[in-house]
PDB file of N, CA and C in Angstrom:
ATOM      1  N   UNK A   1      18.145  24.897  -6.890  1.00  0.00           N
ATOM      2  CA  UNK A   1      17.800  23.499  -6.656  1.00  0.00           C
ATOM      3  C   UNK A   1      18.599  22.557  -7.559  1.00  0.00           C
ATOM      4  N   UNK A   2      19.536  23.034  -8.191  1.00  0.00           N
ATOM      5  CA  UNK A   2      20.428  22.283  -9.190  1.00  0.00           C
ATOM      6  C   UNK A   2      21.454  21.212  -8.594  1.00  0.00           C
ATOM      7  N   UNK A   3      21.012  19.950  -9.000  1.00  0.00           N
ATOM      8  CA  UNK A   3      21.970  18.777  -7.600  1.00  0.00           C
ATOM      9  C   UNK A   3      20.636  18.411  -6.997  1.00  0.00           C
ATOM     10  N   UNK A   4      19.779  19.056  -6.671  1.00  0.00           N
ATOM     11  CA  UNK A   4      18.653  18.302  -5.482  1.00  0.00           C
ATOM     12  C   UNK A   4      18.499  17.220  -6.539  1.00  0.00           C
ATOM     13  N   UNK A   5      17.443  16.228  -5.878  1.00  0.00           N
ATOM     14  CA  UNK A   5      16.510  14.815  -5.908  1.00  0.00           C
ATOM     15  C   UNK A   5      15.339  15.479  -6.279  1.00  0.00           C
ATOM     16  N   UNK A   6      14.743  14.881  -7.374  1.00  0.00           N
ATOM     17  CA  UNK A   6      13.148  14.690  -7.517  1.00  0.00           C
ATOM     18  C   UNK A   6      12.530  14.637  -6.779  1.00  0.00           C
ATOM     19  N   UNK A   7      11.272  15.123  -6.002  1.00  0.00           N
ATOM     20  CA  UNK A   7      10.315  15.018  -5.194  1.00  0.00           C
ATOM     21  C   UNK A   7       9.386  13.610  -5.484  1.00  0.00           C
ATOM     22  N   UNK A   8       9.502  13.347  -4.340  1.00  0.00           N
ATOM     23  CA  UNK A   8       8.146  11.608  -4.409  1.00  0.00           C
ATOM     24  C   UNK A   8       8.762  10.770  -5.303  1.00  0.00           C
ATOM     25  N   UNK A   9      10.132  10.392  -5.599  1.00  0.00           N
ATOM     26  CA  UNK A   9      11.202   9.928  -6.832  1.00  0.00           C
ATOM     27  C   UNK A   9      11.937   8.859  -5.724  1.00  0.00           C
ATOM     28  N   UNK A  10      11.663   8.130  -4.863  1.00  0.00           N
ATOM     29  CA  UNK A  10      12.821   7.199  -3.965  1.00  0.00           C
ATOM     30  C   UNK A  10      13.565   6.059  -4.910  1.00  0.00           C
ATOM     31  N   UNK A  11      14.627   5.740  -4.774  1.00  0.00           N
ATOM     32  CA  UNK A  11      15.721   5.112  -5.292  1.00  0.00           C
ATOM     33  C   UNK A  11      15.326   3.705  -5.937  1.00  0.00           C
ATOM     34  N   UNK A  12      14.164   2.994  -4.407  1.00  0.00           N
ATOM     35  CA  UNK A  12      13.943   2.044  -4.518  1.00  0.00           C
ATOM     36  C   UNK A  12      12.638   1.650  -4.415  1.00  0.00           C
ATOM     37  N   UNK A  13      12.178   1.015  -5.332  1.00  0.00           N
ATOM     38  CA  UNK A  13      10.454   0.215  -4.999  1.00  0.00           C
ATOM     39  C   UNK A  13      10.766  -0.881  -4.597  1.00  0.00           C
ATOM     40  N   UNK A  14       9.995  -1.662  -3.794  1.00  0.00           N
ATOM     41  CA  UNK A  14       9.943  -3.222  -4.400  1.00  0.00           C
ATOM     42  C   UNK A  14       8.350  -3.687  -4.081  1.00  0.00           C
ATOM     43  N   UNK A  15       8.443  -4.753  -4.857  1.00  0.00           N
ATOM     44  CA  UNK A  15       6.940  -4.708  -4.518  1.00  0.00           C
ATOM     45  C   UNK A  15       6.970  -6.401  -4.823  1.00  0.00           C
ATOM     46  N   UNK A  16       6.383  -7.470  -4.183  1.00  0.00           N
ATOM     47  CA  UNK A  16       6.587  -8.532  -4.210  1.00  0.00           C
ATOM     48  C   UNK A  16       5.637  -9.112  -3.811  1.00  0.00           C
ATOM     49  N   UNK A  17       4.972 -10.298  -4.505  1.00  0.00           N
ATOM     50  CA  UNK A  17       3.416 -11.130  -4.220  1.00  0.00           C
ATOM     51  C   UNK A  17       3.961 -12.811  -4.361  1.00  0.00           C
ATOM     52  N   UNK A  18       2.795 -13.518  -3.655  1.00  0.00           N
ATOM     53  CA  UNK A  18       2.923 -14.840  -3.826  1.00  0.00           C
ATOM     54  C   UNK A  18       1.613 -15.232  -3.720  1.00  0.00           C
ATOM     55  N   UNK A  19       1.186 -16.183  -4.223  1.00  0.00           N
ATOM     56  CA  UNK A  19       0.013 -16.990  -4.178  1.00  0.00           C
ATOM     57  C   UNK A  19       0.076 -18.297  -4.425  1.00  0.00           C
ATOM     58  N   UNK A  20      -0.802 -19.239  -3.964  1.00  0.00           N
ATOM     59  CA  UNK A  20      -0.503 -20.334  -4.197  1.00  0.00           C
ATOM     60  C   UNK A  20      -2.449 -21.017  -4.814  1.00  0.00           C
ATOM     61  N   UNK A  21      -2.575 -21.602  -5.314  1.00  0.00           N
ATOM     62  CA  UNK A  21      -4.120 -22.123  -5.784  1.00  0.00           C
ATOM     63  C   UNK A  21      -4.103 -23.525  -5.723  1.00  0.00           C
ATOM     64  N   UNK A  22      -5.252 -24.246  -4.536  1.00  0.00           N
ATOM     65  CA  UNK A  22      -4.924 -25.399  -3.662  1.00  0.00           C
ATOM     66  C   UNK A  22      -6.704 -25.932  -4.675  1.00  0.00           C
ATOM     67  N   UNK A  23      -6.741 -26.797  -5.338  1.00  0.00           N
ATOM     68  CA  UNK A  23      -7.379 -27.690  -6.399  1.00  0.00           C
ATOM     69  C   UNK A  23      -8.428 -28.284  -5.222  1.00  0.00           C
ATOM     70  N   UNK A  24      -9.490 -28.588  -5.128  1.00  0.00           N
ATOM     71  CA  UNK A  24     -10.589 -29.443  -4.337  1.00  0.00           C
ATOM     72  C   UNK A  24     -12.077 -29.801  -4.778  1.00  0.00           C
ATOM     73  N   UNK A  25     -11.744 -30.186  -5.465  1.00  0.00           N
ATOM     74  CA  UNK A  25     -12.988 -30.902  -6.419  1.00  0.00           C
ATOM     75  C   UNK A  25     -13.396 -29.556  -6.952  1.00  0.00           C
ATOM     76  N   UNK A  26     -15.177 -28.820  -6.618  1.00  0.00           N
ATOM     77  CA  UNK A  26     -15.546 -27.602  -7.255  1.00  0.00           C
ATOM     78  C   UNK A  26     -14.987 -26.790  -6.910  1.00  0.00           C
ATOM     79  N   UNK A  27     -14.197 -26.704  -5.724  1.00  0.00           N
ATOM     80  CA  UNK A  27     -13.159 -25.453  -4.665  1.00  0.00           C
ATOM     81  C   UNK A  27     -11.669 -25.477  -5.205  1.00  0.00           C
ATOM     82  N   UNK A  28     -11.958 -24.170  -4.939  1.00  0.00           N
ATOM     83  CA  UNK A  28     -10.327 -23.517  -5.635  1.00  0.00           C
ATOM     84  C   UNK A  28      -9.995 -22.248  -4.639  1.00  0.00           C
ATOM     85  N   UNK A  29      -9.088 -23.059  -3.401  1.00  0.00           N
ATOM     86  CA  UNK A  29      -8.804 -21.809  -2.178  1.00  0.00           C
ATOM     87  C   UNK A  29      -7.286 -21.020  -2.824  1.00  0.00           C
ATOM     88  N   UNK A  30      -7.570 -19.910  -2.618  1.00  0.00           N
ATOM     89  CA  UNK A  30      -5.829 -19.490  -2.591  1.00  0.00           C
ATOM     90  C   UNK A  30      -5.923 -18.096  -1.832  1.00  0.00           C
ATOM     91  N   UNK A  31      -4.762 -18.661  -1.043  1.00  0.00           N
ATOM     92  CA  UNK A  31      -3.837 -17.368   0.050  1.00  0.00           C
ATOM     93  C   UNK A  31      -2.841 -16.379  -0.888  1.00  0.00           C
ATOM     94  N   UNK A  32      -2.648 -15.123  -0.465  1.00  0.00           N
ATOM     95  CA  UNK A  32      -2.062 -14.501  -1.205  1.00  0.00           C
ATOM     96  C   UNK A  32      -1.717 -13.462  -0.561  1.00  0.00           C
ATOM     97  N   UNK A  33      -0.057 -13.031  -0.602  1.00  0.00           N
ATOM     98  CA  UNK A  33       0.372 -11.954   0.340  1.00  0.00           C
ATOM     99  C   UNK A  33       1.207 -11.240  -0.814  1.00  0.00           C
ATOM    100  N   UNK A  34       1.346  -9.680  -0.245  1.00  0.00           N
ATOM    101  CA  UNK A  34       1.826  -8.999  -1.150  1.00  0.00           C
ATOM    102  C   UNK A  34       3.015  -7.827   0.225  1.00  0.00           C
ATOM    103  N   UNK A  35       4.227  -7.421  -0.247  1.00  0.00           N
ATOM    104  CA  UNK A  35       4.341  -6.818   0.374  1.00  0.00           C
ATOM    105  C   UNK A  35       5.565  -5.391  -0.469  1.00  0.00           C
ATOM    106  N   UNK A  36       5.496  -4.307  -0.171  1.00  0.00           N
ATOM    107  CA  UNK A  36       5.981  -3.451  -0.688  1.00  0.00           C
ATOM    108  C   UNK A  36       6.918  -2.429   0.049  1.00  0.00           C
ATOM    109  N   UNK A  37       7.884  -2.169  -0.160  1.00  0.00           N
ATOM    110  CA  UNK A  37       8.872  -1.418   0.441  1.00  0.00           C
ATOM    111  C   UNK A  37       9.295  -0.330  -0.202  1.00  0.00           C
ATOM    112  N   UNK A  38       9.262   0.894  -0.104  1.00  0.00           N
ATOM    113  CA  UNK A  38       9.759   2.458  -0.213  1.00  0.00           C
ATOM    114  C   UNK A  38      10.941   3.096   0.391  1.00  0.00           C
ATOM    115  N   UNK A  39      11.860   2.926  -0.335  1.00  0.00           N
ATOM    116  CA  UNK A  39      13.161   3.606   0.421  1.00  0.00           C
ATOM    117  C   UNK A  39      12.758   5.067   0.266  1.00  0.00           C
ATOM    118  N   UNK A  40      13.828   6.225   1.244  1.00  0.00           N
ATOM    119  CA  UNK A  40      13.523   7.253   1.585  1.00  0.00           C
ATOM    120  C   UNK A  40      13.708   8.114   0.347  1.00  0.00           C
ATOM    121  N   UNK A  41      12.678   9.544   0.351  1.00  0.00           N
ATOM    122  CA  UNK A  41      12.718  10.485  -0.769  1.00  0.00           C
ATOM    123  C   UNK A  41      12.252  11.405  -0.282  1.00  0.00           C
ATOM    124  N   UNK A  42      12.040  12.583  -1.200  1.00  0.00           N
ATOM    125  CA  UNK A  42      11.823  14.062  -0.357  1.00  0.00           C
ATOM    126  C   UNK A  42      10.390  14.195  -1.051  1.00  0.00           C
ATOM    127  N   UNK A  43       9.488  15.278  -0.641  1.00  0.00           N
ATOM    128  CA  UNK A  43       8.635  15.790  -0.043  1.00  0.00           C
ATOM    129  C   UNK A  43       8.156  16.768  -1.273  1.00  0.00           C
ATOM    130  N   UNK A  44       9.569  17.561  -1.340  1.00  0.00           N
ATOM    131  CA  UNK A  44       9.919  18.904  -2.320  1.00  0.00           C
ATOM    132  C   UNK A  44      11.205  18.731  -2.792  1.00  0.00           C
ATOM    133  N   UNK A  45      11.351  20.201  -3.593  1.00  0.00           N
ATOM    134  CA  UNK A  45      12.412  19.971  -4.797  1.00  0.00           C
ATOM    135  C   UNK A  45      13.480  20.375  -3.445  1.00  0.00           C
ATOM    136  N   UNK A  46      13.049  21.217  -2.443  1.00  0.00           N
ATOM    137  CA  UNK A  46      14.367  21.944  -1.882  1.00  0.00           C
ATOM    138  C   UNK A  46      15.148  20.811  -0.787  1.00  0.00           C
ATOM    139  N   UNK A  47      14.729  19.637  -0.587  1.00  0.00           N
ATOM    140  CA  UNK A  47      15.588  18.721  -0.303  1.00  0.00           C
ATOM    141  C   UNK A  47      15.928  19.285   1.410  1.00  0.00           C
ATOM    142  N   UNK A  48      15.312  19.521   2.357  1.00  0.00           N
ATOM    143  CA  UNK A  48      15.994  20.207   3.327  1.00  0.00           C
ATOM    144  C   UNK A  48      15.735  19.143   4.348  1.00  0.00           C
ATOM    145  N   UNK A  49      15.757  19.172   5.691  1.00  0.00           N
ATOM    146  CA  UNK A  49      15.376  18.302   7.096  1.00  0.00           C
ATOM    147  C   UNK A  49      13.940  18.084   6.953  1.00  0.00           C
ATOM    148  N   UNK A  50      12.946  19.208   6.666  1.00  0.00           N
ATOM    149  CA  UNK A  50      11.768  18.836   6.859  1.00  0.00           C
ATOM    150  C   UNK A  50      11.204  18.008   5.910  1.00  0.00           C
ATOM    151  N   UNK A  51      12.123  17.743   4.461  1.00  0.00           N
ATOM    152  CA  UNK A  51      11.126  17.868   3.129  1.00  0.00           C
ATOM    153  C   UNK A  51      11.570  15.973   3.077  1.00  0.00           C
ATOM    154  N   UNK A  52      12.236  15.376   3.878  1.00  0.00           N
ATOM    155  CA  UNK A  52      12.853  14.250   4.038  1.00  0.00           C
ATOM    156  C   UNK A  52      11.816  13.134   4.055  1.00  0.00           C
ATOM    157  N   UNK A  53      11.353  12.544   3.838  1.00  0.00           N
ATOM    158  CA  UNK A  53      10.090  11.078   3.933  1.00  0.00           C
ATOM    159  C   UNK A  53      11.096   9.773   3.619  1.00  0.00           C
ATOM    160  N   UNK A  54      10.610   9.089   5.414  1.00  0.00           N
ATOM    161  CA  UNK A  54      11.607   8.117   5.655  1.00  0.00           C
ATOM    162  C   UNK A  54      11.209   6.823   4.715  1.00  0.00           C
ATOM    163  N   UNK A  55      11.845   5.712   4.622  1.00  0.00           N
ATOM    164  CA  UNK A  55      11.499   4.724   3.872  1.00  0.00           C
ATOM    165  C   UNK A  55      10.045   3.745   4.568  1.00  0.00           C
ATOM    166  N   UNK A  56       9.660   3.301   4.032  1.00  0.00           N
ATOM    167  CA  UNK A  56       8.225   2.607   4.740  1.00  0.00           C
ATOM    168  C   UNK A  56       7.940   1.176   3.993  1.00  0.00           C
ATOM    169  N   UNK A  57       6.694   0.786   4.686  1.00  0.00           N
ATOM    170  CA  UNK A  57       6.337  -0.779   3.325  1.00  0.00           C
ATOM    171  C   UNK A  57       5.107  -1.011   4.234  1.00  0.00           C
ATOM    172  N   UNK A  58       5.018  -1.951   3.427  1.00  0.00           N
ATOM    173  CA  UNK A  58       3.201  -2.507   3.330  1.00  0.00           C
ATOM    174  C   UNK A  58       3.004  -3.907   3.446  1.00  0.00           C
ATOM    175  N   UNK A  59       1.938  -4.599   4.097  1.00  0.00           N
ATOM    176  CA  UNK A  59       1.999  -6.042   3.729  1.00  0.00           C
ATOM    177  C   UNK A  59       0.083  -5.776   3.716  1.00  0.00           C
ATOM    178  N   UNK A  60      -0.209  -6.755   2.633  1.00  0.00           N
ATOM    179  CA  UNK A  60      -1.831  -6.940   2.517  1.00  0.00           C
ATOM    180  C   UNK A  60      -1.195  -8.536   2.141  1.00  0.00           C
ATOM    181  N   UNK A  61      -2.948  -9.329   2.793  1.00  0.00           N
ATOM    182  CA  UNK A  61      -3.093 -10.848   2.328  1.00  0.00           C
ATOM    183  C   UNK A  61      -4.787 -10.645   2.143  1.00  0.00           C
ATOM    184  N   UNK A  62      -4.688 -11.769   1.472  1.00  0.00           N
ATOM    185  CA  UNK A  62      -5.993 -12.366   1.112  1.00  0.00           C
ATOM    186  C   UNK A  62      -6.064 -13.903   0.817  1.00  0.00           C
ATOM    187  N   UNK A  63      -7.781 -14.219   0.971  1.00  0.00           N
ATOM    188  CA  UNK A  63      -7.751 -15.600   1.166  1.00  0.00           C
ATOM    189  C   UNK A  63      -8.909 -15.517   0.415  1.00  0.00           C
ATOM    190  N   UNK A  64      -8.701 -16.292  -0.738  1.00  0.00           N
ATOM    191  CA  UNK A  64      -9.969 -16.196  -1.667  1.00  0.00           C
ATOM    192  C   UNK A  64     -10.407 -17.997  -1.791  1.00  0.00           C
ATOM    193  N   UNK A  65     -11.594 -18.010  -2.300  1.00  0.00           N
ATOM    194  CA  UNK A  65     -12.199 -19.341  -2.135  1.00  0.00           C
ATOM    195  C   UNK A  65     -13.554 -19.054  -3.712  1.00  0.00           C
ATOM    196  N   UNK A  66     -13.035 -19.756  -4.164  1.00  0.00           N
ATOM    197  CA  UNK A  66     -13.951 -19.895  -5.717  1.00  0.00           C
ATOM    198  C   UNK A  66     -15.170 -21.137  -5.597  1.00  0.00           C
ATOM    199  N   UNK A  67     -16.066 -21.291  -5.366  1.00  0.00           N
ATOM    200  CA  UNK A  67     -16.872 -22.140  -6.042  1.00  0.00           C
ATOM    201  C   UNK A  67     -17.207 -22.020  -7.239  1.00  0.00           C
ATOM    202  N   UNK A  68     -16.784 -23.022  -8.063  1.00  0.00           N
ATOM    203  CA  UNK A  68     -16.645 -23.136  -9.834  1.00  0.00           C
ATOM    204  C   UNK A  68     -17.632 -23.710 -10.051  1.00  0.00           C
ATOM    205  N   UNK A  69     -18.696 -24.335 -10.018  1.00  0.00           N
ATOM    206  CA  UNK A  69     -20.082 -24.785 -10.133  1.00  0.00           C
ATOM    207  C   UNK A  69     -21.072 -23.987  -9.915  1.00  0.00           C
ATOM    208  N   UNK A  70     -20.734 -23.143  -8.945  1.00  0.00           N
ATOM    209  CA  UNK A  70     -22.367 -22.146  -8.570  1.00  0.00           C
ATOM    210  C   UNK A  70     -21.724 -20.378  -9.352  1.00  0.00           C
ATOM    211  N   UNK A  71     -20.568 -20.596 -10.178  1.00  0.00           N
ATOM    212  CA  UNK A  71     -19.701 -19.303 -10.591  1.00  0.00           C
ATOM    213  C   UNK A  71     -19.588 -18.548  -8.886  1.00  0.00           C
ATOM    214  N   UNK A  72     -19.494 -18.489  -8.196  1.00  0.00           N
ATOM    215  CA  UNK A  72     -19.278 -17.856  -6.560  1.00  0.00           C
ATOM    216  C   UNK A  72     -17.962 -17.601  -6.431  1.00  0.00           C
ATOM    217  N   UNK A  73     -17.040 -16.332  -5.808  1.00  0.00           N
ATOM    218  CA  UNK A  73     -16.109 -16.143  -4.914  1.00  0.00           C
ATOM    219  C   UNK A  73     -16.441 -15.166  -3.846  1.00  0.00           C
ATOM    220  N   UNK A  74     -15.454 -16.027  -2.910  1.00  0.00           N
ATOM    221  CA  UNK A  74     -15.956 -15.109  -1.572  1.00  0.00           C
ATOM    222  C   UNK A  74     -14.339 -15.243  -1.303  1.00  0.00           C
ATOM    223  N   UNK A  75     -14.360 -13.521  -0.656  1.00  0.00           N
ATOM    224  CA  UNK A  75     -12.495 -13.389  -0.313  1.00  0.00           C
ATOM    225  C   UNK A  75     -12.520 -12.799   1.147  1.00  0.00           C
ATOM    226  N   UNK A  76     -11.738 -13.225   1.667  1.00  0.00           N
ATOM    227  CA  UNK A  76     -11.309 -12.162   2.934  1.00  0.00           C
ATOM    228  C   UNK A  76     -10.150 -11.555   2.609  1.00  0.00           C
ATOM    229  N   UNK A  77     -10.078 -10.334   3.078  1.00  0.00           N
ATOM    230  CA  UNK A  77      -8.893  -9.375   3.457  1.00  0.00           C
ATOM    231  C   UNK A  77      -8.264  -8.951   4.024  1.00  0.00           C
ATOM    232  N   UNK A  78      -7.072  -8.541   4.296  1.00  0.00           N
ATOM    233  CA  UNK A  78      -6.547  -7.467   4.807  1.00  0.00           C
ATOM    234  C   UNK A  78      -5.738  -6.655   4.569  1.00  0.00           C
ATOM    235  N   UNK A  79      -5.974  -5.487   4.454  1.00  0.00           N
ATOM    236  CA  UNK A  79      -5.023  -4.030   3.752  1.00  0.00           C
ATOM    237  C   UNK A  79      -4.471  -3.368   4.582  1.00  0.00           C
ATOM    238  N   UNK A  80      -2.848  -2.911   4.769  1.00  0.00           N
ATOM    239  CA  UNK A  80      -2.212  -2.748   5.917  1.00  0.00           C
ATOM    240  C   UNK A  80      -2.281  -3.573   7.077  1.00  0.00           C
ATOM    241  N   UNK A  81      -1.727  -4.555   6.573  1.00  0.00           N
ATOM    242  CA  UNK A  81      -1.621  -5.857   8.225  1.00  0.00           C
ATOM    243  C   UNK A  81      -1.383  -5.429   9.151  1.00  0.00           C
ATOM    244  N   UNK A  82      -0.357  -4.425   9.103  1.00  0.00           N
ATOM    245  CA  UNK A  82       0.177  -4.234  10.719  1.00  0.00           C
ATOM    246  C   UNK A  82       0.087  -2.753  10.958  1.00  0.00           C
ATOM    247  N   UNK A  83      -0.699  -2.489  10.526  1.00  0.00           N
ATOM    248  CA  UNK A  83      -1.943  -0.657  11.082  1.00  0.00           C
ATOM    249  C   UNK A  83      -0.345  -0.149  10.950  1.00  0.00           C
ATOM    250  N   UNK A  84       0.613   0.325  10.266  1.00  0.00           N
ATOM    251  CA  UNK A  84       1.349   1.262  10.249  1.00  0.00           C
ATOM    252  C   UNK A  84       0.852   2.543   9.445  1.00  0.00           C
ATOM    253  N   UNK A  85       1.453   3.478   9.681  1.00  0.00           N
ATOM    254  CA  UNK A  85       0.937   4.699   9.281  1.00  0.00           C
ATOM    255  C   UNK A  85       2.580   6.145   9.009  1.00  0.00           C
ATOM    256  N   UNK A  86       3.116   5.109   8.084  1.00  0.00           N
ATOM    257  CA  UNK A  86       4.236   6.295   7.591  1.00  0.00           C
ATOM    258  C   UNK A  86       3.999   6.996   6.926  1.00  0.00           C
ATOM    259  N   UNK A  87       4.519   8.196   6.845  1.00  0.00           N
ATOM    260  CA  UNK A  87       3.998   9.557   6.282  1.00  0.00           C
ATOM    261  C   UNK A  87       4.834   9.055   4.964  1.00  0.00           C
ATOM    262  N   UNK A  88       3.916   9.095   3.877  1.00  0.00           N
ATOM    263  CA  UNK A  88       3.921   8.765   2.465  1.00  0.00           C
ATOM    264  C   UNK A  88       4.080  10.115   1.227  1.00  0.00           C
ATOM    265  N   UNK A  89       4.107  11.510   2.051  1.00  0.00           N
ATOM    266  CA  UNK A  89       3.879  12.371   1.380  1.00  0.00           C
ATOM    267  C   UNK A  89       3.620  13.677   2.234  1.00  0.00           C
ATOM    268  N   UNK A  90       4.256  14.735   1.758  1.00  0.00           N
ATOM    269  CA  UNK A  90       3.987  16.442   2.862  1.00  0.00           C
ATOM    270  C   UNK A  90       3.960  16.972   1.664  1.00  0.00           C
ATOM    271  N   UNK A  91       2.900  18.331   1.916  1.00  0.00           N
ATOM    272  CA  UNK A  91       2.723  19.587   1.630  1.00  0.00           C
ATOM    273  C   UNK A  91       3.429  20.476   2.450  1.00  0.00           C
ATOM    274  N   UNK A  92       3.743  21.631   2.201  1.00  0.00           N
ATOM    275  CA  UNK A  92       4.488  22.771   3.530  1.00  0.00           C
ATOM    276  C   UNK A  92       3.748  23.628   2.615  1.00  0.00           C
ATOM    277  N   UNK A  93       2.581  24.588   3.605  1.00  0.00           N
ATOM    278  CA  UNK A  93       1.676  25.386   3.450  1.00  0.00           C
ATOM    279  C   UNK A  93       2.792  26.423   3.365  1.00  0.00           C
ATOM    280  N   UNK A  94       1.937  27.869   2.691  1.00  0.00           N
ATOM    281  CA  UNK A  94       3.019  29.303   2.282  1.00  0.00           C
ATOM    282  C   UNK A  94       3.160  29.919   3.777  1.00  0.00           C
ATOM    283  N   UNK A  95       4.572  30.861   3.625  1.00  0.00           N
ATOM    284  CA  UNK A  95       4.679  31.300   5.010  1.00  0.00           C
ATOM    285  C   UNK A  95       3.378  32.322   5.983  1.00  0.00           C
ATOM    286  N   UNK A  96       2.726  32.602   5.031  1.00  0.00           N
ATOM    287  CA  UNK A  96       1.570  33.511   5.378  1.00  0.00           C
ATOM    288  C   UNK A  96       0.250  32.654   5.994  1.00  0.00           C
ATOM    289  N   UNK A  97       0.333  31.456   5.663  1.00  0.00           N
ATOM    290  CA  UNK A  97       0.006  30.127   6.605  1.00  0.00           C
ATOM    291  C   UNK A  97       0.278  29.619   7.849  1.00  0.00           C
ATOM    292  N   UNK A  98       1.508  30.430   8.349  1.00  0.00           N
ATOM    293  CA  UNK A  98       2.480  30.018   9.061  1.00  0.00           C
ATOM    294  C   UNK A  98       3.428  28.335   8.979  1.00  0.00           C
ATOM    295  N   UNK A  99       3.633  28.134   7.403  1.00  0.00           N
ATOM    296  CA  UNK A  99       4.441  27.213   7.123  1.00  0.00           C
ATOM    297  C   UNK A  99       3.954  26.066   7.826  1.00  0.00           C
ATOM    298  N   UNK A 100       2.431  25.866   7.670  1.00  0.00           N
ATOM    299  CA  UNK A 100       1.917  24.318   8.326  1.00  0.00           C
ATOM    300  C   UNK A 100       2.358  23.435   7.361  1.00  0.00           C
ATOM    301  N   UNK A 101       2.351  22.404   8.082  1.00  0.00           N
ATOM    302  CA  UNK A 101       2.665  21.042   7.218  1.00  0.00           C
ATOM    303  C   UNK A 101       1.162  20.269   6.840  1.00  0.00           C
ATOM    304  N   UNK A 102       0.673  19.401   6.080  1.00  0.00           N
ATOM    305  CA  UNK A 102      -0.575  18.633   5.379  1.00  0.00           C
ATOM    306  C   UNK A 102       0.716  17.196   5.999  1.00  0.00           C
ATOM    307  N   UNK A 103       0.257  16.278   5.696  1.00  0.00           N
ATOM    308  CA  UNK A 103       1.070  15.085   5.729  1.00  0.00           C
ATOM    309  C   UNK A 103       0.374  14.287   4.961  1.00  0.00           C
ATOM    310  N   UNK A 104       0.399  13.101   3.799  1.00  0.00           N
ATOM    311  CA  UNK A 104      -0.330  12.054   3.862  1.00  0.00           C
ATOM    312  C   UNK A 104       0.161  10.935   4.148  1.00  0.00           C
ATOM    313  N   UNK A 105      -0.719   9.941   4.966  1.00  0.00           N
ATOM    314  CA  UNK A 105      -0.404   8.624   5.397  1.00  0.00           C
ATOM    315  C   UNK A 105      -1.402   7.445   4.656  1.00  0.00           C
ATOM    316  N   UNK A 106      -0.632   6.436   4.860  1.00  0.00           N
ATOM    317  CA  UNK A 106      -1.377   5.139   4.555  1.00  0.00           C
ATOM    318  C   UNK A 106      -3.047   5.269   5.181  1.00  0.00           C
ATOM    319  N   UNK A 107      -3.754   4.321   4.503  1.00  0.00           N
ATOM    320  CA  UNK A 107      -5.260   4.279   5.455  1.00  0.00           C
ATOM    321  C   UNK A 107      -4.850   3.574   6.431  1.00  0.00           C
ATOM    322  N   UNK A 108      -5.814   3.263   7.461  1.00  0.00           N
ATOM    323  CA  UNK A 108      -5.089   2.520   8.586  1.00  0.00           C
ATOM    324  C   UNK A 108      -5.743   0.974   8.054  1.00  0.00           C
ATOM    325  N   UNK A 109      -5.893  -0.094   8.756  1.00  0.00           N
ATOM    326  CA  UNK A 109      -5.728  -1.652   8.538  1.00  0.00           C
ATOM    327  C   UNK A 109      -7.111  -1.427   8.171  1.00  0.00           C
ATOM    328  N   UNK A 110      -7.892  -2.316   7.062  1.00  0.00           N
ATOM    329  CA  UNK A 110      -9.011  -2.426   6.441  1.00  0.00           C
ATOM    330  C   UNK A 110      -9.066  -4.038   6.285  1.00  0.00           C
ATOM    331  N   UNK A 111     -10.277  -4.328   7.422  1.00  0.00           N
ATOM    332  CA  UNK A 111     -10.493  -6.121   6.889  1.00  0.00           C
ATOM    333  C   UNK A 111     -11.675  -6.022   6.336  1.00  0.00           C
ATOM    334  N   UNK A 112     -11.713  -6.761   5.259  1.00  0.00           N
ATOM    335  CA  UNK A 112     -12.583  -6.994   4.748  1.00  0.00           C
ATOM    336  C   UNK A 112     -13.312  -8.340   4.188  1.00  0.00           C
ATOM    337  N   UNK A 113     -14.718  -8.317   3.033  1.00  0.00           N
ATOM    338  CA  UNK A 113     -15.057  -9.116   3.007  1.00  0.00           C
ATOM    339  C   UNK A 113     -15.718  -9.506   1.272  1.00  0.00           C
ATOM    340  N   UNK A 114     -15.739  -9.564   0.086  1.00  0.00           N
ATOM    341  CA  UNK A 114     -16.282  -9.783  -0.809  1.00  0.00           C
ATOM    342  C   UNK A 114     -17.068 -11.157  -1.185  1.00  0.00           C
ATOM    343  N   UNK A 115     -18.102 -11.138  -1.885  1.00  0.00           N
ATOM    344  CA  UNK A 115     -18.794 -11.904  -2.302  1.00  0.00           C
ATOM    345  C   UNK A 115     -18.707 -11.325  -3.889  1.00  0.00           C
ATOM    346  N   UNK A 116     -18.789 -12.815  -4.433  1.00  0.00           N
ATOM    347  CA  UNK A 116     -19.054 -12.038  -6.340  1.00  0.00           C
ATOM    348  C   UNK A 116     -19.834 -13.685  -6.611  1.00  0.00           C
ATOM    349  N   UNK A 117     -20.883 -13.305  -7.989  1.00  0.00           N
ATOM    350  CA  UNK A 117     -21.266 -14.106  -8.438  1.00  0.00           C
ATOM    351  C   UNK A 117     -21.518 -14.285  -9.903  1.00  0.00           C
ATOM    352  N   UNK A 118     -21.178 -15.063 -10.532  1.00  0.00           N
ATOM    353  CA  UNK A 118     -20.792 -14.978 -12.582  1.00  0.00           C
ATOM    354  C   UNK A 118     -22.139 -15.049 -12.755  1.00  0.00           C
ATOM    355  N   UNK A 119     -22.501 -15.423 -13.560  1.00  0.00           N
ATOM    356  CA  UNK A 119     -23.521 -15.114 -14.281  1.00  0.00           C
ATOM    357  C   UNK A 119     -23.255 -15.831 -15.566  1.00  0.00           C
TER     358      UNK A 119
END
C-alpha cells in the first residue's frame, strides 16, 4: 500500500456559513445557510475501483427568531435541503462474507422545529 491515499483523508473540505441578524424592537430574526463540499477519497488503504467515494456536499438553513423580553427562541430548520444521499463512507465485509459492502450515507432531509426558553 506504499504510494496509496489515506482512507476518509479527501484533498478538499469546504465548509461555508452566512447569517445575517435583522434588529426589531424585542425581535431579533436571522436566516442562516451553511453549505459544505467533500472532494473525492477512498474508502480503504488499498485505493482500488470499489474503495473510491465520489465528492458530495450539503446545504442546511435555518431561520431563528429571538424574543429578548420573554428570554424565547423559536427556530425552524432544515438539514440536507435537497434529500441527497452520497455515500459518505464503505466497509467491504471479509471474503468469507462474500465481500458485501456496508455503505454510509447522509440522513435524509430533517425539518424541523425548536422552542427554548432562558430563565
Amino acid at each position: 500500500v506504499s504510494g496509496h491515499e489515506l482512507p476518509n483523508a479527501p484533498h478538499w473540505t469546504v465548509n461555508i456559513g452566512a447569517q445575517y441578524t435583522v434588529e426589531t424592537g424585542d425581535w431579533a430574526i436571522t436566516p442562516r445557510a451553511d453549505f459544505y463540499r467533500q472532494s473525492a477519497s477512498w474508502a480503504r488503504i488499498y485505493n482500488t475501483s470499489i474503495d473510491r467515494l465520489r465528492a458530495w456536499n450539503n446545504v442546511n438553513v435555518s431561520l431563528t427568531l429571538e424574543q429578548r423580553q420573554w428570554g424565547a427562541t423559536f427556530q425552524f430548520y432544515v438539514k440536507n435541503l435537497f434529500n441527497s444521499t452520497p455515500i459518505t463512507d464503505a466497509f467491504i465485509n471479509s471474503d468469507d462474507s462474500g465481500l458485501t459492502t456496508n455503505v454510509f450515507t447522509l440522513d435524509p432531509r430533517i425539518i424541523g422545529f425548536s422552542a427554548a426558553k432562558r430563565f
